[in-house]
PDB file of N, CA and C in Angstrom:
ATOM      1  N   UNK A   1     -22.571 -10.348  44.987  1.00  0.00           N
ATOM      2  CA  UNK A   1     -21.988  -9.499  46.014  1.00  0.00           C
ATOM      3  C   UNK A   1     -20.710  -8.838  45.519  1.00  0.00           C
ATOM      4  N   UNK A   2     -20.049  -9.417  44.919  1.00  0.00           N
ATOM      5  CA  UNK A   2     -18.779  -8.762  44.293  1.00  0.00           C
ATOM      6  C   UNK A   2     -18.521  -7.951  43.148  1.00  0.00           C
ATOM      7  N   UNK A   3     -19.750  -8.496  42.344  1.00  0.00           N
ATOM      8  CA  UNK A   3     -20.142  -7.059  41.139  1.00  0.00           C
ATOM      9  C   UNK A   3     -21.122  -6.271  42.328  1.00  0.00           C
ATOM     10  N   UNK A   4     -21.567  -5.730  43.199  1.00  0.00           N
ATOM     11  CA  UNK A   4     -21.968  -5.039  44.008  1.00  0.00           C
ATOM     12  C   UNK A   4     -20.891  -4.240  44.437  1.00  0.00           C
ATOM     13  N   UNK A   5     -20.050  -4.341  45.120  1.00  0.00           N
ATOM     14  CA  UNK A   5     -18.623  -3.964  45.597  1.00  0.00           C
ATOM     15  C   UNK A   5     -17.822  -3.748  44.506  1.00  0.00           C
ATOM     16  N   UNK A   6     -17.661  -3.760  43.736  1.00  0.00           N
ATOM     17  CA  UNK A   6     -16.615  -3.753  42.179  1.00  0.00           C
ATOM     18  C   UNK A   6     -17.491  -2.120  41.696  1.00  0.00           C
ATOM     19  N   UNK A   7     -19.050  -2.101  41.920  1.00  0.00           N
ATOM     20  CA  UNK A   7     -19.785  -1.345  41.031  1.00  0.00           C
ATOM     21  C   UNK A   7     -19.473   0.219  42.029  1.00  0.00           C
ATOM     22  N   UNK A   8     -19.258  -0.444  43.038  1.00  0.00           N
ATOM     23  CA  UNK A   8     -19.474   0.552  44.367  1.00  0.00           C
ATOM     24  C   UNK A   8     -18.063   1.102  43.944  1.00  0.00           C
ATOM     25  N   UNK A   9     -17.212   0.842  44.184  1.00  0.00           N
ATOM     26  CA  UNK A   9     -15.876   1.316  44.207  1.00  0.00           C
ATOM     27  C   UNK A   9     -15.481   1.744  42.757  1.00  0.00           C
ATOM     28  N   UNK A  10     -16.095   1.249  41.387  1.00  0.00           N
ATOM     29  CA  UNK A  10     -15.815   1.978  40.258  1.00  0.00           C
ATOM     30  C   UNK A  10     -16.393   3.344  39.973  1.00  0.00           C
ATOM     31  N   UNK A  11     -17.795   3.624  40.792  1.00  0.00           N
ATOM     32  CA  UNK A  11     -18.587   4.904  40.919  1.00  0.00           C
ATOM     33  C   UNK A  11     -17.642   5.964  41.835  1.00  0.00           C
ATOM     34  N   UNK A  12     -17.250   5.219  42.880  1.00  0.00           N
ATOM     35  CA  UNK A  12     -16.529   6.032  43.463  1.00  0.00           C
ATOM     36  C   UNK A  12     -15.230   6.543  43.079  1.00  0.00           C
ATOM     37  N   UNK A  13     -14.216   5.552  42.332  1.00  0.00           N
ATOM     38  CA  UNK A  13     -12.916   6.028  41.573  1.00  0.00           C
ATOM     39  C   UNK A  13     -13.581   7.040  40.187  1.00  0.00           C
ATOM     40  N   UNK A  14     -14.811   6.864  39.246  1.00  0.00           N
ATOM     41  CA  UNK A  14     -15.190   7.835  38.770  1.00  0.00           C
ATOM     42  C   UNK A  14     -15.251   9.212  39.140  1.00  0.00           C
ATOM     43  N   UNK A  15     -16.197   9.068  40.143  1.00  0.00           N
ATOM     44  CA  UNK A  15     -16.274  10.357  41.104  1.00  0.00           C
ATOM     45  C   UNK A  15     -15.349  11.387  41.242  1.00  0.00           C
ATOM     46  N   UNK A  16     -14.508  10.518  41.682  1.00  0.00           N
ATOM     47  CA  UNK A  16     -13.121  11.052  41.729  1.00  0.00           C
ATOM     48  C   UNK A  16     -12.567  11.537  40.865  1.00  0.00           C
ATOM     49  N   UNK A  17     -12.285  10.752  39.711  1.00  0.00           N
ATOM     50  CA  UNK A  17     -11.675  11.132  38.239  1.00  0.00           C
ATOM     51  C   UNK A  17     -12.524  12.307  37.804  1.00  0.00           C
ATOM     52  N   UNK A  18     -13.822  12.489  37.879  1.00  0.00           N
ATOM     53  CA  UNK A  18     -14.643  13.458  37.159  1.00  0.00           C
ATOM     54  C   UNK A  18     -14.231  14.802  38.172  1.00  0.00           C
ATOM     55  N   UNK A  19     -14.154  14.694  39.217  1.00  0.00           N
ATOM     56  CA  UNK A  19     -13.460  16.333  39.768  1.00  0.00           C
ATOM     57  C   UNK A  19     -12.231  16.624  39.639  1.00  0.00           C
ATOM     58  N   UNK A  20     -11.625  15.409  39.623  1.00  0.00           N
ATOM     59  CA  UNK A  20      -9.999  15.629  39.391  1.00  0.00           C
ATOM     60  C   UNK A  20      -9.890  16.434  37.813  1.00  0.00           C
ATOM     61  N   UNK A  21     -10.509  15.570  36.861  1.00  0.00           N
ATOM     62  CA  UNK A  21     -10.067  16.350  35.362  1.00  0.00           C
ATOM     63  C   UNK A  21     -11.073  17.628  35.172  1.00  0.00           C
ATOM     64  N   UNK A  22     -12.026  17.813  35.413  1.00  0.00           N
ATOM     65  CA  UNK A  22     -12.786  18.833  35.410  1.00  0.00           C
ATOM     66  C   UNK A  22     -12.102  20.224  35.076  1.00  0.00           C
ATOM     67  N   UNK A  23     -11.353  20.306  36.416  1.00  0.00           N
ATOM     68  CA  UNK A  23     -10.637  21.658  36.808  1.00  0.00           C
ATOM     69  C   UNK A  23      -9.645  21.764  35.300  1.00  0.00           C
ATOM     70  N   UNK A  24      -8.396  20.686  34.941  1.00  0.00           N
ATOM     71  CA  UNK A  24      -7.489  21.290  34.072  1.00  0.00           C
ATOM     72  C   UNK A  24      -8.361  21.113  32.473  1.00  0.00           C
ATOM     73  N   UNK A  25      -8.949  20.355  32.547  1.00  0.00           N
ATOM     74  CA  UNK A  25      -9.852  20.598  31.389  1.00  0.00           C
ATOM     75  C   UNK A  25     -10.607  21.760  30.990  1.00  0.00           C
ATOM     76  N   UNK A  26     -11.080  22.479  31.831  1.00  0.00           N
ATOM     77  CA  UNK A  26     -11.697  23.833  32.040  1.00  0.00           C
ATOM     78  C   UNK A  26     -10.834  25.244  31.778  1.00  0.00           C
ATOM     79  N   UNK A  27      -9.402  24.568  32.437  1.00  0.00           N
ATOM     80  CA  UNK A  27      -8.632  25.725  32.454  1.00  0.00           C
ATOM     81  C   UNK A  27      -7.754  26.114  31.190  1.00  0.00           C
ATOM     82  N   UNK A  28      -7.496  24.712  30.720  1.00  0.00           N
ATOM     83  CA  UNK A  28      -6.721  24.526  29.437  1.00  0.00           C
ATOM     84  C   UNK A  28      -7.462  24.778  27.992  1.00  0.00           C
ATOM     85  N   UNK A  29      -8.816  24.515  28.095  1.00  0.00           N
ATOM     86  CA  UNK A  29      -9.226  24.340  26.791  1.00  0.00           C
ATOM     87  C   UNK A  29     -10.054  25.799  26.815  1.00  0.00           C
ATOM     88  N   UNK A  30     -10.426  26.750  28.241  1.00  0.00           N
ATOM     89  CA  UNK A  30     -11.027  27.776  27.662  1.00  0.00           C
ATOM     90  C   UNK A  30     -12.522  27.471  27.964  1.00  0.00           C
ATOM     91  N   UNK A  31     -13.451  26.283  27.912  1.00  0.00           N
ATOM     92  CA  UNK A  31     -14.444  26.306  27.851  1.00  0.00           C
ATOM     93  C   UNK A  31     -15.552  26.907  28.953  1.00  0.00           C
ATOM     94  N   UNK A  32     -16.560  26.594  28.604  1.00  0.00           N
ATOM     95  CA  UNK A  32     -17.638  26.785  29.207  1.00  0.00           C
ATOM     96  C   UNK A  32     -17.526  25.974  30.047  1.00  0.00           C
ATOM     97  N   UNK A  33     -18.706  25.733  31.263  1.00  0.00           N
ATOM     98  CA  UNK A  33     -18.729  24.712  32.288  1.00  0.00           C
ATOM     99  C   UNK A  33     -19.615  23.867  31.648  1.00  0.00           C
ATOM    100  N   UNK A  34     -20.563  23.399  30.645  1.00  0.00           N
ATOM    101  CA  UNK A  34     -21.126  22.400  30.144  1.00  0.00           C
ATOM    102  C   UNK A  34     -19.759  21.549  29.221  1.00  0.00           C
ATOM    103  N   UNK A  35     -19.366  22.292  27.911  1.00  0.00           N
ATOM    104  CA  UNK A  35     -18.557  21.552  27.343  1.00  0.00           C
ATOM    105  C   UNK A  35     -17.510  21.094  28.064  1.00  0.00           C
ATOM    106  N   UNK A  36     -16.835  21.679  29.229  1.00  0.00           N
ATOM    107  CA  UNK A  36     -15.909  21.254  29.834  1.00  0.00           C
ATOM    108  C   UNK A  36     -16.627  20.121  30.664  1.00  0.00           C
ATOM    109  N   UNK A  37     -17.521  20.189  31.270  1.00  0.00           N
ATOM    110  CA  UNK A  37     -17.940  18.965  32.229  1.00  0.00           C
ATOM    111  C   UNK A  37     -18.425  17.612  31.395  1.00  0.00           C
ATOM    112  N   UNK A  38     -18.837  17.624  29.811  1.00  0.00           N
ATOM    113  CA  UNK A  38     -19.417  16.811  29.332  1.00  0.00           C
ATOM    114  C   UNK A  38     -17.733  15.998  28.680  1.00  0.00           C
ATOM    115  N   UNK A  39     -16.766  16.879  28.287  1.00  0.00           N
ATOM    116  CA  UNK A  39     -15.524  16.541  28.156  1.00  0.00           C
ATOM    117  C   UNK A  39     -15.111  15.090  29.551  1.00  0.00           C
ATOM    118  N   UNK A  40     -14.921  16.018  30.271  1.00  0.00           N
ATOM    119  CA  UNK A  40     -14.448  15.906  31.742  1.00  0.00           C
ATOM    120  C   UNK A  40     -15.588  14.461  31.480  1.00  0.00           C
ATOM    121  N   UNK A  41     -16.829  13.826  31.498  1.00  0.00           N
ATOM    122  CA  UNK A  41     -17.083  12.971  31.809  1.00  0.00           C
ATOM    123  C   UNK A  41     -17.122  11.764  30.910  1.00  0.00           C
ATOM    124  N   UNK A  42     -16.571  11.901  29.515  1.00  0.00           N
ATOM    125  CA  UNK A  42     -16.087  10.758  28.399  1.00  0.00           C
ATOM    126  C   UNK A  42     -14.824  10.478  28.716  1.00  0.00           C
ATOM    127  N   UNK A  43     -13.981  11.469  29.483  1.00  0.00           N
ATOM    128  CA  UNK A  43     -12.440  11.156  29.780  1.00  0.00           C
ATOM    129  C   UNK A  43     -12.418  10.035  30.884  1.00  0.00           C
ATOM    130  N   UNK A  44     -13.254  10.357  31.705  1.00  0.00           N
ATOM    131  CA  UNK A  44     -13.755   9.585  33.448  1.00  0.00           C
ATOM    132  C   UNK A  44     -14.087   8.417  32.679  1.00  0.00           C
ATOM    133  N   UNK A  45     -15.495   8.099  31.990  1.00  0.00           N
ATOM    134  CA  UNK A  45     -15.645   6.785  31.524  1.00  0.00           C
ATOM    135  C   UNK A  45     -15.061   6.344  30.929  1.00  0.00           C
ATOM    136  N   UNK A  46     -13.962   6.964  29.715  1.00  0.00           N
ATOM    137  CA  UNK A  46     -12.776   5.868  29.201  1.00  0.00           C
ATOM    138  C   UNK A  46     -11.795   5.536  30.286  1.00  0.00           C
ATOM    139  N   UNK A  47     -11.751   6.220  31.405  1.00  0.00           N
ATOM    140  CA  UNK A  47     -10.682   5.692  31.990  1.00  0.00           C
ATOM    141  C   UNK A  47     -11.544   4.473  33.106  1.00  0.00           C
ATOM    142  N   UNK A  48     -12.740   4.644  33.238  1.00  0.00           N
ATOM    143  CA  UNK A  48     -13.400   3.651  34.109  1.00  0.00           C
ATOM    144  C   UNK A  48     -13.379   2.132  33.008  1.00  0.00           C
ATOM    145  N   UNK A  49     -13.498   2.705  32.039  1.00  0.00           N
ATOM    146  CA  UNK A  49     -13.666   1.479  31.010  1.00  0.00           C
ATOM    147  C   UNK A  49     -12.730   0.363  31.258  1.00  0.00           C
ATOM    148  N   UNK A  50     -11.618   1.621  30.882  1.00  0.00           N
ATOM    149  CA  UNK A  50     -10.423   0.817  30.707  1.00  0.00           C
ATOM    150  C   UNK A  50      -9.544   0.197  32.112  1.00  0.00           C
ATOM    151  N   UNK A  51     -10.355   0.812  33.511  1.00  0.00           N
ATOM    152  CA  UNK A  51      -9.703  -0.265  34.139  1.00  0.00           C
ATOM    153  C   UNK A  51     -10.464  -1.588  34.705  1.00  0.00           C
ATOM    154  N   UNK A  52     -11.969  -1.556  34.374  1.00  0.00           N
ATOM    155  CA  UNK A  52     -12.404  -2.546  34.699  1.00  0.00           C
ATOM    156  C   UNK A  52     -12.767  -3.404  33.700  1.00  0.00           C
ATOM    157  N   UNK A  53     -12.574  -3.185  32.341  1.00  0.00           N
ATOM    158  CA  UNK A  53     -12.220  -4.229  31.305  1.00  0.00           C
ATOM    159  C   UNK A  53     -11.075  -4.710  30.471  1.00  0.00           C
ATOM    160  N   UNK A  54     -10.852  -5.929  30.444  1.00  0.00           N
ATOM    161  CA  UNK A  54      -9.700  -6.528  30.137  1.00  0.00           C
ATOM    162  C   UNK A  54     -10.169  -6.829  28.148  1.00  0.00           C
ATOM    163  N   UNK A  55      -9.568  -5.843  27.698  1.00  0.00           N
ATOM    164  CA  UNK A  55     -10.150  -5.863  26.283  1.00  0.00           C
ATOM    165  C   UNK A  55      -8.720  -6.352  25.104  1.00  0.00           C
ATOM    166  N   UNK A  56      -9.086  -6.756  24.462  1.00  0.00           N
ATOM    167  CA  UNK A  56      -8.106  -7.484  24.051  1.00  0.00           C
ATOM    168  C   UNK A  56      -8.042  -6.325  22.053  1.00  0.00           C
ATOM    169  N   UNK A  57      -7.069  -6.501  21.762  1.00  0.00           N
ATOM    170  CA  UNK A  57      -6.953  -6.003  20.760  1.00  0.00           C
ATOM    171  C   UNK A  57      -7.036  -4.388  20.518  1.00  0.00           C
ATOM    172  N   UNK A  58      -6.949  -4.122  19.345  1.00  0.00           N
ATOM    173  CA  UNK A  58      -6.929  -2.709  19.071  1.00  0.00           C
ATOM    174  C   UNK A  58      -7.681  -1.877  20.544  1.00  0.00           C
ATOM    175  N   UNK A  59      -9.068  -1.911  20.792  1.00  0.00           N
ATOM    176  CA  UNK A  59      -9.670  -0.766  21.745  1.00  0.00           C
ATOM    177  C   UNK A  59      -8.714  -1.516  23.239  1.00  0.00           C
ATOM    178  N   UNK A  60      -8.476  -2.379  23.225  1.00  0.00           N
ATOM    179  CA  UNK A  60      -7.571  -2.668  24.956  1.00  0.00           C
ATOM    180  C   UNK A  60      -6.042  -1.903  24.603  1.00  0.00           C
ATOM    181  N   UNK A  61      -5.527  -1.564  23.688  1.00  0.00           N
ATOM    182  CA  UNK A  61      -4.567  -0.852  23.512  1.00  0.00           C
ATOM    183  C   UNK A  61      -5.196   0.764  23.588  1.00  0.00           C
ATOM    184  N   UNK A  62      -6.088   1.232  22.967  1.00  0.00           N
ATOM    185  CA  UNK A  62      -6.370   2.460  23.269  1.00  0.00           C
ATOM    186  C   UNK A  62      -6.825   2.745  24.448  1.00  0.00           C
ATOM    187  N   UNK A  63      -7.434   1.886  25.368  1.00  0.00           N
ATOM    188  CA  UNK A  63      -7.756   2.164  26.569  1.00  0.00           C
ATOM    189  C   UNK A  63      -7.059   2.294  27.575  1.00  0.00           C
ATOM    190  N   UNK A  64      -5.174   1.306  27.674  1.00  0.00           N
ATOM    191  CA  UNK A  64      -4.651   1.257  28.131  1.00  0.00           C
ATOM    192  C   UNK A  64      -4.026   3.125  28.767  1.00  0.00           C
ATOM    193  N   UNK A  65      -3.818   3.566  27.947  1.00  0.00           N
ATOM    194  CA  UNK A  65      -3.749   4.889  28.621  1.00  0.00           C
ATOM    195  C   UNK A  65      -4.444   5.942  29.686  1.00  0.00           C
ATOM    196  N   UNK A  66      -6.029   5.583  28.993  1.00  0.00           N
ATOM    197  CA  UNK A  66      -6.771   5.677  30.112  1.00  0.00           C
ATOM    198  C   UNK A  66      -6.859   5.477  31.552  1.00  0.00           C
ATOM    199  N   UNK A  67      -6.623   3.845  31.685  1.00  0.00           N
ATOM    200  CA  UNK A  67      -6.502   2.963  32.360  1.00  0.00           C
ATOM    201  C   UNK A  67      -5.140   3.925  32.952  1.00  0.00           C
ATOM    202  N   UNK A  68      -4.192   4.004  32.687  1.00  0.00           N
ATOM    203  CA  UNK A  68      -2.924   4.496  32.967  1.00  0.00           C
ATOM    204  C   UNK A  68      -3.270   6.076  33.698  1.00  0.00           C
ATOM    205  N   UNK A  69      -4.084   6.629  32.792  1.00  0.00           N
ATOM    206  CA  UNK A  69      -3.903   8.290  33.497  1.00  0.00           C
ATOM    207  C   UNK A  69      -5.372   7.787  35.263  1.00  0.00           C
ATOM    208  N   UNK A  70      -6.137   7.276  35.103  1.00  0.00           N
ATOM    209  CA  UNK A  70      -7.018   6.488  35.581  1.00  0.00           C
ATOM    210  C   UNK A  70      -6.041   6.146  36.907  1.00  0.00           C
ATOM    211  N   UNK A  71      -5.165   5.230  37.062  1.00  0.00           N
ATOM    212  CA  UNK A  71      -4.388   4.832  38.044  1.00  0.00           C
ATOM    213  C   UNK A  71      -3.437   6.323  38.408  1.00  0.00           C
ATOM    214  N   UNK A  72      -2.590   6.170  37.760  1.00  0.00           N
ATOM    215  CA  UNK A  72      -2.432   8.021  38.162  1.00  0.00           C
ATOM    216  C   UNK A  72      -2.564   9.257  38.893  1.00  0.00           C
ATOM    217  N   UNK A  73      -3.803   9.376  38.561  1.00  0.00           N
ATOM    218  CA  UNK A  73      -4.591  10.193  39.637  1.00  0.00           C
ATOM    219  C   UNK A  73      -4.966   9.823  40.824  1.00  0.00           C
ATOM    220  N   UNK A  74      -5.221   8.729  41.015  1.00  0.00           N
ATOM    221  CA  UNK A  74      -5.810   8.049  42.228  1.00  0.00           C
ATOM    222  C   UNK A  74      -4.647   7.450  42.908  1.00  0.00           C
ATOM    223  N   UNK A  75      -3.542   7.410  42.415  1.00  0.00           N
ATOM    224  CA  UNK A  75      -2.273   7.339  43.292  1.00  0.00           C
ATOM    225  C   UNK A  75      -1.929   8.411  43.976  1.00  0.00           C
ATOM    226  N   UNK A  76      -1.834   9.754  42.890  1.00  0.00           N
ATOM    227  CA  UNK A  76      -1.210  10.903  43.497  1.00  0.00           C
ATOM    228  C   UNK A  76      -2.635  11.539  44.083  1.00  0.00           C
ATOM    229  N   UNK A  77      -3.790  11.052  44.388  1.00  0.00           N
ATOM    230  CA  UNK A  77      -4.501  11.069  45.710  1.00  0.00           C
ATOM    231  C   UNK A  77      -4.242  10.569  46.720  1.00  0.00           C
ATOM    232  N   UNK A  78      -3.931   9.505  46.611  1.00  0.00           N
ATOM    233  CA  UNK A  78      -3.910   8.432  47.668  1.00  0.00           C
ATOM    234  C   UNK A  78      -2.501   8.925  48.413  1.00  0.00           C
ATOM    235  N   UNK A  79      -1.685   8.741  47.879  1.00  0.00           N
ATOM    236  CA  UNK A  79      -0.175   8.923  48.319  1.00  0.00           C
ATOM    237  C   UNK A  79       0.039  10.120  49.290  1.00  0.00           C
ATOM    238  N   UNK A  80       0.062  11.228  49.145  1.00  0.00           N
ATOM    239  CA  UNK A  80      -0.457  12.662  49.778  1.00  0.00           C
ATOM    240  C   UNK A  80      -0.978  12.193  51.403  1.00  0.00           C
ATOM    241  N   UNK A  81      -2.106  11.304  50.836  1.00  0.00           N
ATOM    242  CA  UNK A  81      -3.391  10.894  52.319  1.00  0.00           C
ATOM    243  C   UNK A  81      -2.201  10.195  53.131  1.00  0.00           C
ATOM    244  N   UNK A  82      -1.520   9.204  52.188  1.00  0.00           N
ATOM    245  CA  UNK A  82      -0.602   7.962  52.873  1.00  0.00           C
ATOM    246  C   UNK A  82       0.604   8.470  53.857  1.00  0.00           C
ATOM    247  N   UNK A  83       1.280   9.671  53.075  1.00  0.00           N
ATOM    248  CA  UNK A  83       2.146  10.066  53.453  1.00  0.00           C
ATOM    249  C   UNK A  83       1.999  11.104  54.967  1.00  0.00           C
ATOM    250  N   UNK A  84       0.763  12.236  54.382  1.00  0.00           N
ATOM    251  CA  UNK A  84       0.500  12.871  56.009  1.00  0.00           C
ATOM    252  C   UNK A  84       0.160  12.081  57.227  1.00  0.00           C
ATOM    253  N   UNK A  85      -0.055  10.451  56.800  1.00  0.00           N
ATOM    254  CA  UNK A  85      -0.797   9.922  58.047  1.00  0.00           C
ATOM    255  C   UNK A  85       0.649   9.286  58.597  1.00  0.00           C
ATOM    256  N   UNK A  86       1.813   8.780  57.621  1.00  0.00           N
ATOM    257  CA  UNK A  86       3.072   8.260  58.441  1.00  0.00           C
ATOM    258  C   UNK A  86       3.690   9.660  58.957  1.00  0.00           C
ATOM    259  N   UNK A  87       3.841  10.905  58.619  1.00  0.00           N
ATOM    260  CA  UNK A  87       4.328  11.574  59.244  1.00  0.00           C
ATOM    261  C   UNK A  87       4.073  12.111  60.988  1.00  0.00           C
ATOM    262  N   UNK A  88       2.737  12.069  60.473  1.00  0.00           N
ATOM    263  CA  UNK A  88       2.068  12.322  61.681  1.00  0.00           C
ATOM    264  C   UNK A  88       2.188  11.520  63.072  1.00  0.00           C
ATOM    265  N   UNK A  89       2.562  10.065  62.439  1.00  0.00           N
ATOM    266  CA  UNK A  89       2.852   9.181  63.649  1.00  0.00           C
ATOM    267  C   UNK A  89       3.790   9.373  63.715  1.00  0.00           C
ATOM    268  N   UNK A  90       5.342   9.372  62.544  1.00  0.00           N
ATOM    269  CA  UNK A  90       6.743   9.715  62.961  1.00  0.00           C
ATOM    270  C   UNK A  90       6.403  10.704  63.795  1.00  0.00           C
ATOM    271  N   UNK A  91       5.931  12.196  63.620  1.00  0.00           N
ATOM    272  CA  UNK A  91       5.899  13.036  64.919  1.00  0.00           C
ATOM    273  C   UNK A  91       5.425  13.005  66.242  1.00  0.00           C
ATOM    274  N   UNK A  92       4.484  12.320  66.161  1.00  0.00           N
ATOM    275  CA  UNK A  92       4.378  11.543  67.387  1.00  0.00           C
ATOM    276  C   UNK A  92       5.307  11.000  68.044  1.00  0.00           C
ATOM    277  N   UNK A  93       5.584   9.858  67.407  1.00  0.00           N
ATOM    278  CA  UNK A  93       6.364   9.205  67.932  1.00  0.00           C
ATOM    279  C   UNK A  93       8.197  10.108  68.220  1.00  0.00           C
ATOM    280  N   UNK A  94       8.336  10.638  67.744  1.00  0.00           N
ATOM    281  CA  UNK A  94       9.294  11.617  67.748  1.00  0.00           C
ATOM    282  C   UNK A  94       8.997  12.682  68.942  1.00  0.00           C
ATOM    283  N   UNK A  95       8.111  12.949  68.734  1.00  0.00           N
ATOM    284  CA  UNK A  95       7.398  13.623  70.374  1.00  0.00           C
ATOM    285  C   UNK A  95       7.662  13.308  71.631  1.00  0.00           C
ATOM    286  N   UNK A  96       7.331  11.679  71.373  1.00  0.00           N
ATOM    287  CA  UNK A  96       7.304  11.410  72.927  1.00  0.00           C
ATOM    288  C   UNK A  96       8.921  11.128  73.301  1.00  0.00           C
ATOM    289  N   UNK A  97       9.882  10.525  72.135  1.00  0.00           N
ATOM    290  CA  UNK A  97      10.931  10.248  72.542  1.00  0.00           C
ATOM    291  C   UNK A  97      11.812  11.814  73.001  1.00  0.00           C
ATOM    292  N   UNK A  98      11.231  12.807  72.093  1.00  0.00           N
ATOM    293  CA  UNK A  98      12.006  14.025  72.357  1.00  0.00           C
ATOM    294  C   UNK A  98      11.588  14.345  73.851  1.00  0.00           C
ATOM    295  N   UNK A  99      10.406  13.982  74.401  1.00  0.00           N
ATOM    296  CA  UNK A  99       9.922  14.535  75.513  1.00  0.00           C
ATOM    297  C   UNK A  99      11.167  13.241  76.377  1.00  0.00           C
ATOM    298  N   UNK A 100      10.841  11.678  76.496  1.00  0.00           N
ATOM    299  CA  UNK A 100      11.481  11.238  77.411  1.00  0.00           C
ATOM    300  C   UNK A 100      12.669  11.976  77.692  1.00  0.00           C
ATOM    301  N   UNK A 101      13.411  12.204  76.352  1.00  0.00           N
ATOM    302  CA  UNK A 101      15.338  12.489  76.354  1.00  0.00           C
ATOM    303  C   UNK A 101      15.204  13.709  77.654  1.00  0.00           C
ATOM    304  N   UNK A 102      14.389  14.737  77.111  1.00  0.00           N
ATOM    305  CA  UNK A 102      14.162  16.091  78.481  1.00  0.00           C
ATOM    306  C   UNK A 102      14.387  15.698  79.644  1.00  0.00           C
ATOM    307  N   UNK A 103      13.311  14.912  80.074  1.00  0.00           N
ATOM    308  CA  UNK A 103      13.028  14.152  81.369  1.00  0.00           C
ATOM    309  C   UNK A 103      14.397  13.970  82.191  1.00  0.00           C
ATOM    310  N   UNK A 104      14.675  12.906  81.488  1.00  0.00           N
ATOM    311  CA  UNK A 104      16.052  11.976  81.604  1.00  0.00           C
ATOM    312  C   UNK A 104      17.353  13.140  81.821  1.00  0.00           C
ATOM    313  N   UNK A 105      17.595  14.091  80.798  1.00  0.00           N
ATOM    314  CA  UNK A 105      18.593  15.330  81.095  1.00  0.00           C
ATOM    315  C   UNK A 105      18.023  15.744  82.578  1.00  0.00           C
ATOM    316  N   UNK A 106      17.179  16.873  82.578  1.00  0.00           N
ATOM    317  CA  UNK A 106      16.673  17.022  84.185  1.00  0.00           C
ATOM    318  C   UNK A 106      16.871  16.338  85.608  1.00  0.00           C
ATOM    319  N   UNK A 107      16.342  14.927  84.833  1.00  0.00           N
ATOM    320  CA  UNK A 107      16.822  13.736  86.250  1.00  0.00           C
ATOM    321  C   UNK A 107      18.356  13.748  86.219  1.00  0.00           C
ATOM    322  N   UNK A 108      19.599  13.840  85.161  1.00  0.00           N
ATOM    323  CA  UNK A 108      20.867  13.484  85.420  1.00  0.00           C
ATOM    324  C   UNK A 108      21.378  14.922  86.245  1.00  0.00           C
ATOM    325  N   UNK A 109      20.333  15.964  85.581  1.00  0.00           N
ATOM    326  CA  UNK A 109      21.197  17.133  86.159  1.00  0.00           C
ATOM    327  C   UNK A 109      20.653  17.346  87.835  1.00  0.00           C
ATOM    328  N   UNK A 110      19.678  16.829  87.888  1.00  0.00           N
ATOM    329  CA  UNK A 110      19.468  17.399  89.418  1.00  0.00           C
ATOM    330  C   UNK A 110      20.246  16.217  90.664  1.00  0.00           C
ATOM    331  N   UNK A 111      20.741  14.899  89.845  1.00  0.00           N
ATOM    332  CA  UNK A 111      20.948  13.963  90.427  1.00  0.00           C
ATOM    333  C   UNK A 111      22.558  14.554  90.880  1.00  0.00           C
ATOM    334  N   UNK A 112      23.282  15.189  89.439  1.00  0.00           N
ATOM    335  CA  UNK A 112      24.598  15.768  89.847  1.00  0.00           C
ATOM    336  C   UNK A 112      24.604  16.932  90.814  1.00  0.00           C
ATOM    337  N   UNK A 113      23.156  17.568  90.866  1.00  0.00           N
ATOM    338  CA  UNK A 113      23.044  18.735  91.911  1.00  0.00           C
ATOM    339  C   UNK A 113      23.506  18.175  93.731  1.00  0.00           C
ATOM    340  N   UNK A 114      22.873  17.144  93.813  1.00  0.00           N
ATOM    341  CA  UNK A 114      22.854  16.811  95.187  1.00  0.00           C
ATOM    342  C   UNK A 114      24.390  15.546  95.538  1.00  0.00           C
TER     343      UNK A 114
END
């Protein structure tokens, strides 16, 4: 069950990695859309490699970067998602308090009316 779930979620952080590098790989090197996508998908599997194997010696040092640009990307995905969803409640929540404060002015001023 857990190499099930491990397999699930490494296809999917691939996924990811393979559209993410696609684009500057394409744009930087000039290519075609085959050489760029076949690029784009040895970059994805060294970086899948390297974060779901713990390799010891020379190739766990070359992978480590991978592993590194690999985490990377999927932070400065994630983070973006993380961040519009706390704002959104700060404004909310900022909403309703801006709305009570209104309220409350209105009630003091009509209270000084009478």
């Amino acid at each position: 069950m857990l190499n099930n779930i491990e397999t699930v979620v490494l296809v999917s952080i691939f996924v990811i990695l393979l559209l993410v590098i696609f684009k500057p790989v394409k744009s930087f090197f000039n290519l075609d859309i085959l050489p760029s996508c076949i690029l784009s998908v040895c970059v994805s599997a060294l970086c899948i490699i390297g974060m779901s194997r713990s390799l010891k010696g020379l190739p766990g040092i070359l992978l480590m970067s991978y592993a590194a640009l690999a985490i990377a990307v999927f932070l400065m995905l994630l983070l973006p998602f993380i961040w519009n969803c706390l704002k959104k409640t700060k404004d909310c929540f900022s909403g309703y308090t801006t709305h009570k404060d209104e309220v409350s002015r209105t009630d003091s001023k009509q209270l000084r009316r009478k």
